[in-house]
PDB file of N, CA and C in Angstrom:
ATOM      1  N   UNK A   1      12.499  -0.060   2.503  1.00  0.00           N
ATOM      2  CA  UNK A   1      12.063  -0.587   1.240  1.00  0.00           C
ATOM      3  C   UNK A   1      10.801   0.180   0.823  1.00  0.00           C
ATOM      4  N   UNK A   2      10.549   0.444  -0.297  1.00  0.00           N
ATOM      5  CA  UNK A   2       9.368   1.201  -0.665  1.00  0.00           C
ATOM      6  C   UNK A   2       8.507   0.870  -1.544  1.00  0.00           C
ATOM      7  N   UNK A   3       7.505   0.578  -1.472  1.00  0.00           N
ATOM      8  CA  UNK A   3       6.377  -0.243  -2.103  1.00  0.00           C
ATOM      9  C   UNK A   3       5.554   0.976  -3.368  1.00  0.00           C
ATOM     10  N   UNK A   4       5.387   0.555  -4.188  1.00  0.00           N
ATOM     11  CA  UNK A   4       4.780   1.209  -5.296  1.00  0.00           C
ATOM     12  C   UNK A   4       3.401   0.319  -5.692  1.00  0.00           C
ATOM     13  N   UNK A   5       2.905   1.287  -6.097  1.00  0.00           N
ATOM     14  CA  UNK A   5       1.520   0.667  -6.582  1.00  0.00           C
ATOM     15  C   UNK A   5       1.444  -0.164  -8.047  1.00  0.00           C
ATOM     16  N   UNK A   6       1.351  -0.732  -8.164  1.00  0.00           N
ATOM     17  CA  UNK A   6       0.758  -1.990  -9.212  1.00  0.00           C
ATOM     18  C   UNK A   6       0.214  -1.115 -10.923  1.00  0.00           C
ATOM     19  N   UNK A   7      -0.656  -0.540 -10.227  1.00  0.00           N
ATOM     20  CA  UNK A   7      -1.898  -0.289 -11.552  1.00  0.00           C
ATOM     21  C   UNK A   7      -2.599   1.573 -10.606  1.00  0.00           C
ATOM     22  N   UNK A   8      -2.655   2.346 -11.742  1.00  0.00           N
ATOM     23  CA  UNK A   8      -3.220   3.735 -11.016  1.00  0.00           C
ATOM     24  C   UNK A   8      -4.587   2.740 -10.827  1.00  0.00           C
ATOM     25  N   UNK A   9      -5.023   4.309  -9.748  1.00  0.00           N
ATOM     26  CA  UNK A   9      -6.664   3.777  -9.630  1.00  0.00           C
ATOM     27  C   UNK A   9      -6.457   5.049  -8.168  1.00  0.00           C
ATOM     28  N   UNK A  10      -7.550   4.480  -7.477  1.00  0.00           N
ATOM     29  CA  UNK A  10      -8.083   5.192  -6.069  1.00  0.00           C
ATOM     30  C   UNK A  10      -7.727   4.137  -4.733  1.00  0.00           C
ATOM     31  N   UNK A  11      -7.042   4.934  -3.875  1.00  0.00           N
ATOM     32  CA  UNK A  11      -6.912   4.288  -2.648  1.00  0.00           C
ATOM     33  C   UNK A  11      -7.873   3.856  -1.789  1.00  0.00           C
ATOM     34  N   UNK A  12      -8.612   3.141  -1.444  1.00  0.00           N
ATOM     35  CA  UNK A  12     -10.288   2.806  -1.150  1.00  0.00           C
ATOM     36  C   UNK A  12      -9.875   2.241   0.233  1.00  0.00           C
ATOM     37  N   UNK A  13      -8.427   1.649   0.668  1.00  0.00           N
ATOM     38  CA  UNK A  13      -8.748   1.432   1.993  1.00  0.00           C
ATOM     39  C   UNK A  13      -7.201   1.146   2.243  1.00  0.00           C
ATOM     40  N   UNK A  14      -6.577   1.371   3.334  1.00  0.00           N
ATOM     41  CA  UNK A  14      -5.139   1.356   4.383  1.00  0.00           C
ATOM     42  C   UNK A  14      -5.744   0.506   5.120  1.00  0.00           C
ATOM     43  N   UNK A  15      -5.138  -0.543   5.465  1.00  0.00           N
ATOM     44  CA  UNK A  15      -5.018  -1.444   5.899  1.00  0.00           C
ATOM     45  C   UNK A  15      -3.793  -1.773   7.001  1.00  0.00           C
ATOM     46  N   UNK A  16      -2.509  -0.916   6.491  1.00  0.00           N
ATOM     47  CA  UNK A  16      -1.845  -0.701   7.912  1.00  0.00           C
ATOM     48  C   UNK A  16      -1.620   0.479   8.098  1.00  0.00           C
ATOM     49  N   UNK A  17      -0.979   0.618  10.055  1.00  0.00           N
ATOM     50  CA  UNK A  17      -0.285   2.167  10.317  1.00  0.00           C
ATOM     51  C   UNK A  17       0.894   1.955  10.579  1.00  0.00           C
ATOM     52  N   UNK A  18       1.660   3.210  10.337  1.00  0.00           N
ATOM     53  CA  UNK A  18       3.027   3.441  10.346  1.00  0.00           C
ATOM     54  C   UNK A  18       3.425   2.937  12.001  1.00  0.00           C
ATOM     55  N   UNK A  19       4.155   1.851  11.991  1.00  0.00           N
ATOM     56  CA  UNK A  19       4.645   1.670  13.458  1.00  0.00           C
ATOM     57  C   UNK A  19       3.906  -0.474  13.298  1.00  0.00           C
ATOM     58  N   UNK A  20       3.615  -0.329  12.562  1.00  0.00           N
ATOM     59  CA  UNK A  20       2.660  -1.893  12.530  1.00  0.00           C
ATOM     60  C   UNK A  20       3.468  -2.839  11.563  1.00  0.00           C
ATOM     61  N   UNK A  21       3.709  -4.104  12.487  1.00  0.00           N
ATOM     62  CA  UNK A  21       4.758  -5.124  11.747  1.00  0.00           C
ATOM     63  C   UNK A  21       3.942  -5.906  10.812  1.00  0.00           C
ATOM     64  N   UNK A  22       4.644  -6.496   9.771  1.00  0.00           N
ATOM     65  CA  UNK A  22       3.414  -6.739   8.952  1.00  0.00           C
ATOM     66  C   UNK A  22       4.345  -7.878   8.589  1.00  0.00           C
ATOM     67  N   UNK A  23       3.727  -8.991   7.413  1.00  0.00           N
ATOM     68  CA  UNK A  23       4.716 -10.208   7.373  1.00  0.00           C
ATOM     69  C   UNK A  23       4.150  -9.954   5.597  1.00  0.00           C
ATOM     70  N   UNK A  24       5.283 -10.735   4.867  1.00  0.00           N
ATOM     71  CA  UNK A  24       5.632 -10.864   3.744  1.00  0.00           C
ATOM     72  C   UNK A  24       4.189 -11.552   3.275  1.00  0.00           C
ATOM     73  N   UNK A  25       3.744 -10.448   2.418  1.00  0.00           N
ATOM     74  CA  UNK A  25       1.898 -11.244   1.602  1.00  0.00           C
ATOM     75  C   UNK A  25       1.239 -10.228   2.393  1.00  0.00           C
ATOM     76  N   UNK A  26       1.123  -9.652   3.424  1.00  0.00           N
ATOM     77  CA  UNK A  26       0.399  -8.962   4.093  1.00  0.00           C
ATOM     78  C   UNK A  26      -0.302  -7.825   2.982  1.00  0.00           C
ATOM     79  N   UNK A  27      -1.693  -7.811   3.468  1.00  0.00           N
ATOM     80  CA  UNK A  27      -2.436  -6.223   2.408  1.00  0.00           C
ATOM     81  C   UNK A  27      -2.163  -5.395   3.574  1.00  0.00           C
ATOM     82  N   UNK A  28      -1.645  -4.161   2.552  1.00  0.00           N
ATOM     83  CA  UNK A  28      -1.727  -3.031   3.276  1.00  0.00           C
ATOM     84  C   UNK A  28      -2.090  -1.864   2.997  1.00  0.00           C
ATOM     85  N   UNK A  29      -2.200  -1.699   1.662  1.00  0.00           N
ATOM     86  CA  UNK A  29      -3.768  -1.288   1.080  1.00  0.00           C
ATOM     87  C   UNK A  29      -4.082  -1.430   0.270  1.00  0.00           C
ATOM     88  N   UNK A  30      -5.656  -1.025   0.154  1.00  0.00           N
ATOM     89  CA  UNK A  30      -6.505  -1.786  -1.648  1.00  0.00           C
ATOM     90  C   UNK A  30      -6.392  -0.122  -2.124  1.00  0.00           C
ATOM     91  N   UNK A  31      -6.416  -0.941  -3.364  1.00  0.00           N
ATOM     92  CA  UNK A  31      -6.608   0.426  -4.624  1.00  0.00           C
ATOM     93  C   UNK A  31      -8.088  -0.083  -5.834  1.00  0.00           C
ATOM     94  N   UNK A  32      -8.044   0.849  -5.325  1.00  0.00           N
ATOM     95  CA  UNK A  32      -9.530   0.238  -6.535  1.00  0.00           C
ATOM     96  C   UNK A  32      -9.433   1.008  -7.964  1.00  0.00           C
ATOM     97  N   UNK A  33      -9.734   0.030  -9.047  1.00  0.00           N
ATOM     98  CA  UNK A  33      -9.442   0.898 -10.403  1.00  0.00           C
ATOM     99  C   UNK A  33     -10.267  -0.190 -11.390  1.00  0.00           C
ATOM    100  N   UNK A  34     -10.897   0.568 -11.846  1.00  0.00           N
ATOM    101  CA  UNK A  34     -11.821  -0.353 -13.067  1.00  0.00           C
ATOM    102  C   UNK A  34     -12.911  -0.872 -12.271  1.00  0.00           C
ATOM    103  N   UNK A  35     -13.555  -0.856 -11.078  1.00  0.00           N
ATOM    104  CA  UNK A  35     -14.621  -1.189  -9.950  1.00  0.00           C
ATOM    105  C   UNK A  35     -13.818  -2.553  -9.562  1.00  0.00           C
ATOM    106  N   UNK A  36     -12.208  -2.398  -9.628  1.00  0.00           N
ATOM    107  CA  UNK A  36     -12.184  -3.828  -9.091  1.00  0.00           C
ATOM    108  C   UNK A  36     -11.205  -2.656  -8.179  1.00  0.00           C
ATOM    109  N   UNK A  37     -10.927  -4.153  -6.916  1.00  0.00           N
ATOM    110  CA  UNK A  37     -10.091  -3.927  -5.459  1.00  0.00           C
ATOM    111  C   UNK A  37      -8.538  -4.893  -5.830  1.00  0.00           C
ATOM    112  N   UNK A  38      -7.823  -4.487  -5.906  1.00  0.00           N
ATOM    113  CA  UNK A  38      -6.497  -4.801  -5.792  1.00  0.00           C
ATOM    114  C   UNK A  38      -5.795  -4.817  -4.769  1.00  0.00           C
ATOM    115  N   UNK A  39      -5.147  -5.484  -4.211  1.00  0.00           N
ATOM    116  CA  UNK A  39      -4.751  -5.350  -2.583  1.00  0.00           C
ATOM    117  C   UNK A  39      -2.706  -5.057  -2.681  1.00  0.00           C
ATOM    118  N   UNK A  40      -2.430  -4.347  -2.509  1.00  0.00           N
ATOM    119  CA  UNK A  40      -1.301  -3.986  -2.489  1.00  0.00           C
ATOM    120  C   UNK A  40      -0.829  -5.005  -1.168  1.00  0.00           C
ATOM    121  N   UNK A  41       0.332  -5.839  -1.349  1.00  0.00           N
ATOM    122  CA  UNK A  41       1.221  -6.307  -0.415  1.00  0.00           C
ATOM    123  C   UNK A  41       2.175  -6.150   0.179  1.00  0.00           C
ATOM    124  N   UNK A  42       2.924  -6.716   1.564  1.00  0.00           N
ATOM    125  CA  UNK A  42       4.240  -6.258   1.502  1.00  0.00           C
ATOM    126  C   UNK A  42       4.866  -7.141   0.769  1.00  0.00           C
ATOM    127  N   UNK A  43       5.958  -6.681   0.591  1.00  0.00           N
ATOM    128  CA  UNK A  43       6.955  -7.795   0.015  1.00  0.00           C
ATOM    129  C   UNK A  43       7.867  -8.352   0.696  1.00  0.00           C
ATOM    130  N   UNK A  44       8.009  -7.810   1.930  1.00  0.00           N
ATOM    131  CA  UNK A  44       8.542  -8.575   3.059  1.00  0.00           C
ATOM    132  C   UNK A  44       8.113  -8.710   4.338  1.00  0.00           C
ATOM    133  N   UNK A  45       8.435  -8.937   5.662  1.00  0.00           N
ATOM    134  CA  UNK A  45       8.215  -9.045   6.830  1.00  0.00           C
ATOM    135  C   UNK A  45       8.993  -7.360   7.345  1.00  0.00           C
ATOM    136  N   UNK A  46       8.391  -6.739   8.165  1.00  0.00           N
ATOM    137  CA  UNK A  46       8.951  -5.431   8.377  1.00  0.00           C
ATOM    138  C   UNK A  46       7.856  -4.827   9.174  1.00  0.00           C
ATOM    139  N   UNK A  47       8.233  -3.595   9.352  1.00  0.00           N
ATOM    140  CA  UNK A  47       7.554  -2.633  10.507  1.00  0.00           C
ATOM    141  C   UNK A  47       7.255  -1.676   9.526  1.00  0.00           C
ATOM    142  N   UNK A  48       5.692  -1.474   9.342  1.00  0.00           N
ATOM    143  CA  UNK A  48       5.497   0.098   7.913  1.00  0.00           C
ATOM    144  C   UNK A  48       6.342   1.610   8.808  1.00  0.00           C
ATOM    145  N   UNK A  49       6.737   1.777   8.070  1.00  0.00           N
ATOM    146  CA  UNK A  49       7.674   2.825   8.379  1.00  0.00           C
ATOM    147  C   UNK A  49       6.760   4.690   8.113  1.00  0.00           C
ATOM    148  N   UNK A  50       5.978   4.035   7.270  1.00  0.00           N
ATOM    149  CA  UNK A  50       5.104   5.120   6.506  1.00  0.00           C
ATOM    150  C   UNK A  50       4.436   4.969   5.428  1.00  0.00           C
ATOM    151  N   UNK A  51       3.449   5.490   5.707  1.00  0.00           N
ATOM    152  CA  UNK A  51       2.104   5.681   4.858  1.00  0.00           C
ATOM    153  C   UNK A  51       2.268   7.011   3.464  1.00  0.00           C
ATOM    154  N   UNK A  52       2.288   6.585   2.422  1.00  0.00           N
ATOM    155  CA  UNK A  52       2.302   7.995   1.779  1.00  0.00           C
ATOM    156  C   UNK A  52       0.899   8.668   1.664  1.00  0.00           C
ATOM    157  N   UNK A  53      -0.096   7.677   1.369  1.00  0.00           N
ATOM    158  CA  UNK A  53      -1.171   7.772   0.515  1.00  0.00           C
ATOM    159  C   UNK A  53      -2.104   8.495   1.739  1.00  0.00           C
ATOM    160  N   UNK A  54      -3.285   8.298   1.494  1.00  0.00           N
ATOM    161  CA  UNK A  54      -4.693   8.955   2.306  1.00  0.00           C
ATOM    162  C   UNK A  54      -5.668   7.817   1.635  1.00  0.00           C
ATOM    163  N   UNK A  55      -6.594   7.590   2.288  1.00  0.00           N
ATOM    164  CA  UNK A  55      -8.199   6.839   1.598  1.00  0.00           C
ATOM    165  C   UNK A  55      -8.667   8.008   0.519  1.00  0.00           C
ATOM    166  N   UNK A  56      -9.172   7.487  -0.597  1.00  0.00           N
ATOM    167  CA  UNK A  56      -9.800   8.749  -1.691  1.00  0.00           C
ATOM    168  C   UNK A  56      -8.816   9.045  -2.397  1.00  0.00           C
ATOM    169  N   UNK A  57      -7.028   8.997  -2.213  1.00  0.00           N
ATOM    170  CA  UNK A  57      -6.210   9.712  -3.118  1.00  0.00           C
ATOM    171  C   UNK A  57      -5.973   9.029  -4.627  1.00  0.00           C
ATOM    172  N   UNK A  58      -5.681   9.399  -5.339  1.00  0.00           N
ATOM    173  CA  UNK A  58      -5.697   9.355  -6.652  1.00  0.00           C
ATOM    174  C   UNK A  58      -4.590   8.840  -7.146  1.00  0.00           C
ATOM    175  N   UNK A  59      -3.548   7.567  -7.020  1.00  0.00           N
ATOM    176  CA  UNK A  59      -2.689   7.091  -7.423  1.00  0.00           C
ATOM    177  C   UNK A  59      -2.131   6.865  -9.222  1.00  0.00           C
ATOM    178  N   UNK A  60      -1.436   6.720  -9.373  1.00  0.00           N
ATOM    179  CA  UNK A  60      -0.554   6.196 -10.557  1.00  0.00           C
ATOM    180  C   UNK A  60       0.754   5.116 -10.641  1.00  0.00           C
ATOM    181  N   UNK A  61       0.471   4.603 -11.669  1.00  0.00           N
ATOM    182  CA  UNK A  61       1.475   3.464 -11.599  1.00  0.00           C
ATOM    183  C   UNK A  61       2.832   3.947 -11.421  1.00  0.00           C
ATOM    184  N   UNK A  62       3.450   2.675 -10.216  1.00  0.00           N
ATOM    185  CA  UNK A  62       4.708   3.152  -9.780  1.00  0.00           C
ATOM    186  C   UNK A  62       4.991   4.221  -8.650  1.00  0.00           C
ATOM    187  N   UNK A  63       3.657   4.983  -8.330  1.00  0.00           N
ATOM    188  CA  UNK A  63       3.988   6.217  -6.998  1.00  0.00           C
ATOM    189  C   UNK A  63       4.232   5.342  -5.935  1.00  0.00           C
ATOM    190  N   UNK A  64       5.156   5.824  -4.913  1.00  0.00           N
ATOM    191  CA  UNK A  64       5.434   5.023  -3.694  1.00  0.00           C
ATOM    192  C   UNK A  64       4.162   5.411  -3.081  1.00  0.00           C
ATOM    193  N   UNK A  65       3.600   4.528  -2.753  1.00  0.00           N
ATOM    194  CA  UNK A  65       2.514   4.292  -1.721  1.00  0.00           C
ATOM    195  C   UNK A  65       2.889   3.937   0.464  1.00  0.00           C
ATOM    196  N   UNK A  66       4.371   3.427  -0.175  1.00  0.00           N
ATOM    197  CA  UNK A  66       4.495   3.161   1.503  1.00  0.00           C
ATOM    198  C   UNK A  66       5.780   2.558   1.319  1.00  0.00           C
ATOM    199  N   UNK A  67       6.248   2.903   2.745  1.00  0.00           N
ATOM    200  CA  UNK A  67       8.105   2.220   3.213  1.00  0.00           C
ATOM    201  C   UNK A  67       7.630   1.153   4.242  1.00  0.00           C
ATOM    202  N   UNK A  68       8.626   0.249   4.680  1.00  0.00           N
ATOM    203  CA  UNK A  68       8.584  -1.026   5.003  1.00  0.00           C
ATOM    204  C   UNK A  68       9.850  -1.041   5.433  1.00  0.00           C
ATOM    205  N   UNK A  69      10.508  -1.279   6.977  1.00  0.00           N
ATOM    206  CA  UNK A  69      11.634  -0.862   7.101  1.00  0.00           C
ATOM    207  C   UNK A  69      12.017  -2.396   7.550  1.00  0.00           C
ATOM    208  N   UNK A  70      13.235  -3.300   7.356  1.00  0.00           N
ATOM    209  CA  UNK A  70      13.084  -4.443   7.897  1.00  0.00           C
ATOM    210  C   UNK A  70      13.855  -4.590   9.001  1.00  0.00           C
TER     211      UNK A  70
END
């Protein structure tokens, strides 16, 4: 499953690693845009499969940010 970002902005913090089970609501990373923190969730219970992003990278609405394998 592949998670997309919400709103562009800056990746300010990962919160999980690829190999880490995470449960449905879980943050797994903030994006910061407008000086606010947005917390990206999973949307399900799953194992992150992969990370696309880096801390500092420069997102846009809709880029996959991360897989979620269930």
């Amino acid at each position: 499953m592949r998670v997309q970002a919400d709103i562009a902005g800056t990746v300010c913090r990962i919160e999980a690693a690829p190999g880490q089970a995470v449960q449905e609501g879980d943050t797994v990373l903030i994006v910061e845009s407008m000086k606010m923190e947005i917390p990206i969730s999973a949307p399900a219970a799953g194992t992150v499969r992969a990370v696309h992003v880096a801390e500092g990278d420069v997102v846009q609405e809709d880029t996959v940010v991360f897989e979620i394998a269930r």
